[in-house]
C-alpha atoms as a PDB file:
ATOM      1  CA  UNK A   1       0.000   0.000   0.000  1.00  0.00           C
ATOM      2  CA  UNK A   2       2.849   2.783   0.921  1.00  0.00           C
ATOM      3  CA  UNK A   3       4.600   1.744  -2.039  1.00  0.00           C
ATOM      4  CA  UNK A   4       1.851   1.929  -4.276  1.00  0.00           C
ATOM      5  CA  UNK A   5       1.183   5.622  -3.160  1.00  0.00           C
ATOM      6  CA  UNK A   6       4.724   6.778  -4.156  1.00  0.00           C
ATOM      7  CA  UNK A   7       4.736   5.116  -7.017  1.00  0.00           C
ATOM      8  CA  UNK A   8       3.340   7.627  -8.614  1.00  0.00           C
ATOM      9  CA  UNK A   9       6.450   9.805  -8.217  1.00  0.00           C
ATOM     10  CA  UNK A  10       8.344   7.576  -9.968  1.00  0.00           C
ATOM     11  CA  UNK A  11       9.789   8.675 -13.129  1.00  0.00           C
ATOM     12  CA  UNK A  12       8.403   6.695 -16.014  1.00  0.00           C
ATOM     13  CA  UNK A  13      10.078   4.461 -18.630  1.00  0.00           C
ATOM     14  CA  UNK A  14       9.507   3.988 -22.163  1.00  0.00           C
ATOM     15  CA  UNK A  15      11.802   1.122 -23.619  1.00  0.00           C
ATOM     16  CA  UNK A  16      13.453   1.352 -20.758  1.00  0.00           C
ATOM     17  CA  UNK A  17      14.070   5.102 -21.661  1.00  0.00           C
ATOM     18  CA  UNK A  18      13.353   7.739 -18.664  1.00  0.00           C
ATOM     19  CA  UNK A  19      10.594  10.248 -19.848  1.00  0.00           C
ATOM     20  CA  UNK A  20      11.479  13.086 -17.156  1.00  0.00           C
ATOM     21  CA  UNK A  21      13.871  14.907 -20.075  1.00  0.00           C
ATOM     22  CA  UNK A  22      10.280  14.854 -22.760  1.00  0.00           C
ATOM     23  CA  UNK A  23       8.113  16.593 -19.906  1.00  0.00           C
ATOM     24  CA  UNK A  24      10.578  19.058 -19.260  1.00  0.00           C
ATOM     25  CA  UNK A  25      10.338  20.205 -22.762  1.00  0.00           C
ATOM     26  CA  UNK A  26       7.453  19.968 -22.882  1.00  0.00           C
ATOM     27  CA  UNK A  27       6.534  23.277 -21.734  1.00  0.00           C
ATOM     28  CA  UNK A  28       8.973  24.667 -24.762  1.00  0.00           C
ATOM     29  CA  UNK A  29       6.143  23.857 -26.645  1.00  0.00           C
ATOM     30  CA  UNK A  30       3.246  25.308 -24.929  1.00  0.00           C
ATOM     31  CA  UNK A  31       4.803  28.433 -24.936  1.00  0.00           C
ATOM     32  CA  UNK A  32       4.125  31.220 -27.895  1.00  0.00           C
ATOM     33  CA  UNK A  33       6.477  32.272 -30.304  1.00  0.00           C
ATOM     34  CA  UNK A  34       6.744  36.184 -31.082  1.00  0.00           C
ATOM     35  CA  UNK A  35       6.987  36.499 -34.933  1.00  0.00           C
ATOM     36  CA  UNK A  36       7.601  39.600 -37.143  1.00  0.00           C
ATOM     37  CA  UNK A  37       3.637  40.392 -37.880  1.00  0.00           C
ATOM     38  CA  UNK A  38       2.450  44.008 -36.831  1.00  0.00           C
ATOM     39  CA  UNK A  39      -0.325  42.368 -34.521  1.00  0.00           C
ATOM     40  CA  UNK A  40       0.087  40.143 -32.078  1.00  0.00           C
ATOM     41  CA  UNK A  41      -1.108  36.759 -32.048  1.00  0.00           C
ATOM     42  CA  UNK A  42      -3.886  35.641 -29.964  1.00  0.00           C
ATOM     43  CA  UNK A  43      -2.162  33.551 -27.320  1.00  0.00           C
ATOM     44  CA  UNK A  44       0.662  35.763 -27.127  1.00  0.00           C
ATOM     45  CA  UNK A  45      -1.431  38.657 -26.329  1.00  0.00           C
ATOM     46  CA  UNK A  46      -3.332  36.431 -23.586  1.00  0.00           C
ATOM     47  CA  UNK A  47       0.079  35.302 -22.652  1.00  0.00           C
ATOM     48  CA  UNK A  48       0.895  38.890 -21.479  1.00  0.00           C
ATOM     49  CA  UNK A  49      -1.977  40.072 -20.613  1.00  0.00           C
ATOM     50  CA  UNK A  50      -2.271  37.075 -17.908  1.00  0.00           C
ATOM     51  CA  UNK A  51       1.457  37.616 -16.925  1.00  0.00           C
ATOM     52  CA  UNK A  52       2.045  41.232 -16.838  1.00  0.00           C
ATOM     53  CA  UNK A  53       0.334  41.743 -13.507  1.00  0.00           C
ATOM     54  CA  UNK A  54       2.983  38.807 -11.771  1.00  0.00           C
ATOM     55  CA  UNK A  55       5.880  40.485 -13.237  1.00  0.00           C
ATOM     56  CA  UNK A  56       5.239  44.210 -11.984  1.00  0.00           C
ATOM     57  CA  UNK A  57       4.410  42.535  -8.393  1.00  0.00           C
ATOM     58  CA  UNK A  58       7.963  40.634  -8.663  1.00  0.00           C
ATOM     59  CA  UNK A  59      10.207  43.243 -10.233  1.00  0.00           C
ATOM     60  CA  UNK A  60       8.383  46.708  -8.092  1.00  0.00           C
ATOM     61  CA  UNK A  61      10.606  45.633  -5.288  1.00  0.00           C
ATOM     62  CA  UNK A  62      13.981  45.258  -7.183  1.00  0.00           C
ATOM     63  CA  UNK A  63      16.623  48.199  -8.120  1.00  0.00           C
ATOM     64  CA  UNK A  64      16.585  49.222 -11.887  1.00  0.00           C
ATOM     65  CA  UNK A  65      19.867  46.747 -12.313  1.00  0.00           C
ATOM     66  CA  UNK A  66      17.447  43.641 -11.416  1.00  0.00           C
ATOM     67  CA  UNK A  67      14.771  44.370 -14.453  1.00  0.00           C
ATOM     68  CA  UNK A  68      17.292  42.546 -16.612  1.00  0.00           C
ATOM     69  CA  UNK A  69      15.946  39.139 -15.135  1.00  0.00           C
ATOM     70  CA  UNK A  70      12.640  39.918 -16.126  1.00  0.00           C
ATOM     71  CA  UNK A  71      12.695  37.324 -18.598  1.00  0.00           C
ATOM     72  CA  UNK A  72      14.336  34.756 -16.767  1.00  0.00           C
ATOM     73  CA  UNK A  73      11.811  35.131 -14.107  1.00  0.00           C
ATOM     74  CA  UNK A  74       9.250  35.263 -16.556  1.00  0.00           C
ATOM     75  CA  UNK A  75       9.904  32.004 -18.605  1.00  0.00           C
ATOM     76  CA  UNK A  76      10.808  30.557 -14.685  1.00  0.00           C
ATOM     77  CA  UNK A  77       7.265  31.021 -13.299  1.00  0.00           C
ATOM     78  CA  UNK A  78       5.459  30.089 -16.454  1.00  0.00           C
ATOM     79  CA  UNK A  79       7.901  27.138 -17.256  1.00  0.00           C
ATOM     80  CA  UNK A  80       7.087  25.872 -12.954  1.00  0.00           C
ATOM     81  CA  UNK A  81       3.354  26.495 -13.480  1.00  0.00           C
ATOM     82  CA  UNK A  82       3.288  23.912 -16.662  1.00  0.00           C
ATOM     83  CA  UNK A  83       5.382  21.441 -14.964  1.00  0.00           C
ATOM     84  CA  UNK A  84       3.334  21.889 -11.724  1.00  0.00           C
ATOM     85  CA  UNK A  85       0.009  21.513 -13.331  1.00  0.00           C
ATOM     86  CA  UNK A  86       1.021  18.619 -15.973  1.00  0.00           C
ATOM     87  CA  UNK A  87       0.872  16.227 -13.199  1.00  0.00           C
ATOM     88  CA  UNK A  88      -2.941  17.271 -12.213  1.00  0.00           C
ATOM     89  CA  UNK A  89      -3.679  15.476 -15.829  1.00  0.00           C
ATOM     90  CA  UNK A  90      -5.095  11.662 -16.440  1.00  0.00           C
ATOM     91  CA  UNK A  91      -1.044   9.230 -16.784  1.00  0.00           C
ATOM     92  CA  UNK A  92       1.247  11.910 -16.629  1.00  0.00           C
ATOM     93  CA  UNK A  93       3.737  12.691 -15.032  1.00  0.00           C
ATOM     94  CA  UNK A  94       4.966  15.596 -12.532  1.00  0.00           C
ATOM     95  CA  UNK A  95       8.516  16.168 -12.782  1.00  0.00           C
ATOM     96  CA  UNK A  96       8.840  18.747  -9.986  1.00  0.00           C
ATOM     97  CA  UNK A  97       7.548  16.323  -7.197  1.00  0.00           C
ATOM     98  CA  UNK A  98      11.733  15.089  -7.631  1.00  0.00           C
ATOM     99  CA  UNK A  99      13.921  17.026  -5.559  1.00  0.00           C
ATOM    100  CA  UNK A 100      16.591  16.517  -8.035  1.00  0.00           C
ATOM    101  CA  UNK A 101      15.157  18.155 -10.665  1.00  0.00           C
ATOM    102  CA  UNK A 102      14.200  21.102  -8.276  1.00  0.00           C
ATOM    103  CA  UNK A 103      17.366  21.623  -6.530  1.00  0.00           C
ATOM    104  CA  UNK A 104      18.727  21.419 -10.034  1.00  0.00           C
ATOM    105  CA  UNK A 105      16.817  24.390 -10.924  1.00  0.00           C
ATOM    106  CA  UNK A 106      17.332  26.577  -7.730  1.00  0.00           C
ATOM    107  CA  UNK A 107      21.055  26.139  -7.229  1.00  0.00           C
ATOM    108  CA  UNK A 108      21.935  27.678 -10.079  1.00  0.00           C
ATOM    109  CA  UNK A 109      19.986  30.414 -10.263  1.00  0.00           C
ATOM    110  CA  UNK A 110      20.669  30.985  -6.425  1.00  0.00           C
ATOM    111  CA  UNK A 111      24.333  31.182  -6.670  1.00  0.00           C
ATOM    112  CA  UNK A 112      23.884  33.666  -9.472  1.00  0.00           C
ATOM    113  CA  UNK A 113      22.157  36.166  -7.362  1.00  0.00           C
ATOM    114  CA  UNK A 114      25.446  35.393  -5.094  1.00  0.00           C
ATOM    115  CA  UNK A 115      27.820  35.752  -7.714  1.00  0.00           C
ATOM    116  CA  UNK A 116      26.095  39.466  -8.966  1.00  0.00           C
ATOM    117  CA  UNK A 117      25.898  40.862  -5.544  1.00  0.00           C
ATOM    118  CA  UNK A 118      29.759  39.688  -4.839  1.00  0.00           C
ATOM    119  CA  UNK A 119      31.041  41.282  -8.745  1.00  0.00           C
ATOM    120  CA  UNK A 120      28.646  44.209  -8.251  1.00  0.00           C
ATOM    121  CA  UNK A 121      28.552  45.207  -4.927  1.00  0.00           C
ATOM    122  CA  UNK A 122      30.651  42.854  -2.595  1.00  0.00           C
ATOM    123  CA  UNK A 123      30.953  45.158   0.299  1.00  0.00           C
ATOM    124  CA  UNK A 124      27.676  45.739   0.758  1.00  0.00           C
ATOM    125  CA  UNK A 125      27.373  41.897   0.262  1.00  0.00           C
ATOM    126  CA  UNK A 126      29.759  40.503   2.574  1.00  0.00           C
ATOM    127  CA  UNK A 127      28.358  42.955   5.398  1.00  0.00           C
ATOM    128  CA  UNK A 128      25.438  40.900   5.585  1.00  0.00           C
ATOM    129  CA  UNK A 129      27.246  38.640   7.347  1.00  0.00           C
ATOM    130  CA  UNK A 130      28.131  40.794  10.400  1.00  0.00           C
ATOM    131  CA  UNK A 131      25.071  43.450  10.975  1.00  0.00           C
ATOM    132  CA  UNK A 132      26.307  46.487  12.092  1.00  0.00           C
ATOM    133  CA  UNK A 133      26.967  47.435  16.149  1.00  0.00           C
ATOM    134  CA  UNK A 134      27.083  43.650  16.831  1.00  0.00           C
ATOM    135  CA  UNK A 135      28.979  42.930  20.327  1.00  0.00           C
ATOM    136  CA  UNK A 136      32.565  41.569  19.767  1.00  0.00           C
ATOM    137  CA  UNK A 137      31.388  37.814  21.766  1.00  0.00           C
ATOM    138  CA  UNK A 138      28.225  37.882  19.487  1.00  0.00           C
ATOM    139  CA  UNK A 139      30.361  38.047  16.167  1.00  0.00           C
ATOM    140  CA  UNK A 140      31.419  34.262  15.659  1.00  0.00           C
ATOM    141  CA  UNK A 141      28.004  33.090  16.144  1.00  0.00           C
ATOM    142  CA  UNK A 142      26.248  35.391  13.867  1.00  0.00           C
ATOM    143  CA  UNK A 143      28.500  34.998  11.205  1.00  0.00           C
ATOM    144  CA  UNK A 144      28.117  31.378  11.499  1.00  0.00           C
ATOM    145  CA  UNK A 145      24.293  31.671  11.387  1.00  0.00           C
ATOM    146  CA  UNK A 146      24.089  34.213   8.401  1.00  0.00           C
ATOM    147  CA  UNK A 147      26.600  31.893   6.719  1.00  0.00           C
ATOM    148  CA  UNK A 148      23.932  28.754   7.184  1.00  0.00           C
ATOM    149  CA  UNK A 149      20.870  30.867   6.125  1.00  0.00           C
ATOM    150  CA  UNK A 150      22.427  32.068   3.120  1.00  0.00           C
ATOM    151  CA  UNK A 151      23.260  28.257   1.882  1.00  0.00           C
ATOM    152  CA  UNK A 152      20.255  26.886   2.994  1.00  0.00           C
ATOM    153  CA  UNK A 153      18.219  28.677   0.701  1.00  0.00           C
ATOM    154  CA  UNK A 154      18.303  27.019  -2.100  1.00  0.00           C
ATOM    155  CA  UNK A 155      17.092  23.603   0.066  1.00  0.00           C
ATOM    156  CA  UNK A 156      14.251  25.808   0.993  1.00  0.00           C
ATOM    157  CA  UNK A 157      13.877  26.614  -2.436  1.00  0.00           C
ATOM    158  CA  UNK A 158      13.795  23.466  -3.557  1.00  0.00           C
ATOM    159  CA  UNK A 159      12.248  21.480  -0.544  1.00  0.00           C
ATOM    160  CA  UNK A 160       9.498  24.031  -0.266  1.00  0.00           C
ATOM    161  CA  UNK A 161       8.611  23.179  -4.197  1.00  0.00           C
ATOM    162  CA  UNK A 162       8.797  19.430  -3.996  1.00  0.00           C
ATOM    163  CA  UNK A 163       7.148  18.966  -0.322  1.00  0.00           C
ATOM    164  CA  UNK A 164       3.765  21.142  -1.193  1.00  0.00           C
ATOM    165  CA  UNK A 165       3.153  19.547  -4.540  1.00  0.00           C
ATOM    166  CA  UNK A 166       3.873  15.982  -3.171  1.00  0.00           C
ATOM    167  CA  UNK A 167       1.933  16.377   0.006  1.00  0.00           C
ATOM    168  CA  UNK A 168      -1.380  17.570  -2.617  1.00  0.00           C
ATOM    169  CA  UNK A 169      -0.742  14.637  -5.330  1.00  0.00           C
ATOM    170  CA  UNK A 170      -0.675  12.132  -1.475  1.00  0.00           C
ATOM    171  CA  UNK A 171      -3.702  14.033  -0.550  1.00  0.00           C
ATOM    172  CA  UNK A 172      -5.535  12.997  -4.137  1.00  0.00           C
ATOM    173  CA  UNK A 173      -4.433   9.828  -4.065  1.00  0.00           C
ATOM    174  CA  UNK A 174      -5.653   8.605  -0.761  1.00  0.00           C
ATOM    175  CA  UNK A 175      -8.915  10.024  -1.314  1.00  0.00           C
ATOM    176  CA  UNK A 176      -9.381   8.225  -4.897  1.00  0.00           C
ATOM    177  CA  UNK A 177      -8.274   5.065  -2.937  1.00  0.00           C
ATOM    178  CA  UNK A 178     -11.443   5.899  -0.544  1.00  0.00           C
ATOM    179  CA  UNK A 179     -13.421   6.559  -3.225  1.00  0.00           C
ATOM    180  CA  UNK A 180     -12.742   3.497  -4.822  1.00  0.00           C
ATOM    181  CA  UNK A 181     -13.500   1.515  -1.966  1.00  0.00           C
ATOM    182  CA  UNK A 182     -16.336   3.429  -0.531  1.00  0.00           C
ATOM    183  CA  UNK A 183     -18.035   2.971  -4.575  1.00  0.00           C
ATOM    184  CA  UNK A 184     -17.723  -1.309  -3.898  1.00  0.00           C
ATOM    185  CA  UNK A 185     -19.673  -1.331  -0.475  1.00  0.00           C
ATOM    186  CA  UNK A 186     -21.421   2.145   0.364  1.00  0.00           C
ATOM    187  CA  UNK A 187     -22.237   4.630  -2.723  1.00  0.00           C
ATOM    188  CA  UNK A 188     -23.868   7.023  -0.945  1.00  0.00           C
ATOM    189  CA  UNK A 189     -21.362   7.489   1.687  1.00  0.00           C
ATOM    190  CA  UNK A 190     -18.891   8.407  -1.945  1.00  0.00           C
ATOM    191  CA  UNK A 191     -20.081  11.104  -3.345  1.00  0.00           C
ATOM    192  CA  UNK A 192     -18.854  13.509  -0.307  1.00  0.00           C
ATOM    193  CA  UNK A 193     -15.688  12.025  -0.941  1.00  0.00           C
ATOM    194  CA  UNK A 194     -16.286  12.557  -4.524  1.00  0.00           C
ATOM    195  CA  UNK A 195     -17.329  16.046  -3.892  1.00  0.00           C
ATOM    196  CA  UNK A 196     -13.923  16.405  -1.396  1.00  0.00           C
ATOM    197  CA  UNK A 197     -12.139  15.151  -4.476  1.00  0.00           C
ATOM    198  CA  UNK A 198     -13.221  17.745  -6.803  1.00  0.00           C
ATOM    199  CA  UNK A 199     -12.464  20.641  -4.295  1.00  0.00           C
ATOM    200  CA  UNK A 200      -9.178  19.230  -3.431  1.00  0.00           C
ATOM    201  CA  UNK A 201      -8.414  19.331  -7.291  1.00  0.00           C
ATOM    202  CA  UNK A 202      -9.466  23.020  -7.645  1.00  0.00           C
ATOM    203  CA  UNK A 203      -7.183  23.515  -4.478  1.00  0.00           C
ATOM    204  CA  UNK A 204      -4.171  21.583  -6.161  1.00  0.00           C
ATOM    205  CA  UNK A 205      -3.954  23.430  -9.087  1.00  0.00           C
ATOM    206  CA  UNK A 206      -4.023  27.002  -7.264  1.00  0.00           C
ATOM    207  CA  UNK A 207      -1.447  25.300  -5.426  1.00  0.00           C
ATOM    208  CA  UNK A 208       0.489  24.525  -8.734  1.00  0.00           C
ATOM    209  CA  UNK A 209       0.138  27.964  -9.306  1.00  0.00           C
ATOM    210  CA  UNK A 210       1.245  29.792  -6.130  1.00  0.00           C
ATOM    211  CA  UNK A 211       4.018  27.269  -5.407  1.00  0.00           C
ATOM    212  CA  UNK A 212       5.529  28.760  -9.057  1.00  0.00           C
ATOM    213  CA  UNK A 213       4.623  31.878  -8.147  1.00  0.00           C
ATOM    214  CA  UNK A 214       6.664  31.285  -4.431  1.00  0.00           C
ATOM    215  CA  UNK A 215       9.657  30.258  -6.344  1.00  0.00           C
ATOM    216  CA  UNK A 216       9.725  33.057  -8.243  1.00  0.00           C
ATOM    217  CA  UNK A 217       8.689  35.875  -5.916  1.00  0.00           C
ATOM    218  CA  UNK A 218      11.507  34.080  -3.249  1.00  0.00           C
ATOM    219  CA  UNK A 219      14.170  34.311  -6.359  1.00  0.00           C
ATOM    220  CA  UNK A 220      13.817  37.463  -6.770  1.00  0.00           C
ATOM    221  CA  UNK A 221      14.011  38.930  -3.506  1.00  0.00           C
ATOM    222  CA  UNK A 222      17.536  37.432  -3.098  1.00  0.00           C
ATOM    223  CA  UNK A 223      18.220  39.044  -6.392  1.00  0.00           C
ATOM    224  CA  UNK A 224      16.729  42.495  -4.437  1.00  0.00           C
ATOM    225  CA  UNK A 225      20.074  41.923  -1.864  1.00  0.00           C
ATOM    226  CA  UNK A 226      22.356  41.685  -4.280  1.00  0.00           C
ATOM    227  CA  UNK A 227      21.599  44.515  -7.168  1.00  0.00           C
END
């Protein structure tokens, strides 16, 4: 039974091929191309129109410097919210519910924000290790505990993403297994499950869509410290 409910986080084969790499590209696809046309197509202009409101919320905090990750951050959250909500779909396949593939994405980008604020600024950046005034006994310990936050964010980063959307995909899993066996025995005591089921759905894929959101909005506050 325990092993049946994590199998579903199991990457799947295909001739004995791994099929995480396809549904990370997948998104690739979903997204729109700009062309050359005077107009702009249909699901680009939706594309923005949906988007522009995250952006201005994400990038109103950072200094004029940071707006050059606009993109990045852009293609990030959109490129997290496919990934996030694939799995919500009838035998697919979630690929952020590995913690591989999501420390893979937030190490990088985390030691980039590192990297600008020490080429850019690194006074300023080093002197958040040691606030200033702090007591002369005091100063060991604090630098050891700003040195531990700073490298533990990209585990929160990625932990953060891969506990929330695992803990929902449990959560719909157990309560299809219910439903299953509440259907064989008592029906009418199934459709509140049934009706739990559907909410919990609706719930997951806001879920999908904050937790991208999170990743993002978390991103670029660490860029904030370091532009």
């Amino acid at each position: 039974m325990t092993l049946a409910l994590f199998d579903q986080f199991l990457s799947p084969k295909l001739l004995f091929i791994p099929l995480l790499l396809p549904a990370m590209t997948l998104p690739a696809l979903l997204l729109p191309t700009p062309n050359n046309r005077l107009s702009k197509p249909r699901l680009l202009s939706l594309y923005l129109f949906i988007t522009k409101p995250f952006i201005k919320q994400l990038m109103s905090p950072v200094n004029t410097p940071g707006h050059k990750w606009t993109p990045l951050l852009l293609v990030l959250m959109l490129y997290l919210t496919t990934l996030n909500t694939l799995g919500l779909l009838p035998y697919t396949f979630t690929p952020t519910t590995q913690l591989s593939m999501n420390m893979g994405l937030a190490i990088p980008l985390w030691l980039a924000t590192v990297f600008i604020g020490l080429r850019n600024q690194p006074t300023t950046s080093l002197a958040h290790f040691l606030p200033e005034g702090t007591p002369t006994p005091l100063v060991p310990i604090l630098v050891l505990i700003e040195t531990v936050s700073l490298f533990i964010r990209p585990v929160a980063l990625g932990v953060r993403l891969t506990a929330n959307l695992t803990a929902g995909h449990l959560l719909i899993q157990l309560i299809s297994l219910t439903i299953f066996t509440l259907s064989t025995s008592m029906n009418m005591m199934a459709i509140p499950a049934i009706l739990i089921l559907f909410l919990l759905s609706i719930l997951e894929v806001a879920v999908a869509i904050i937790q991208a959101y999170v990743f993002t909005l978390l991103l670029s506050l660490y860029l904030q410290e370091n532009v």
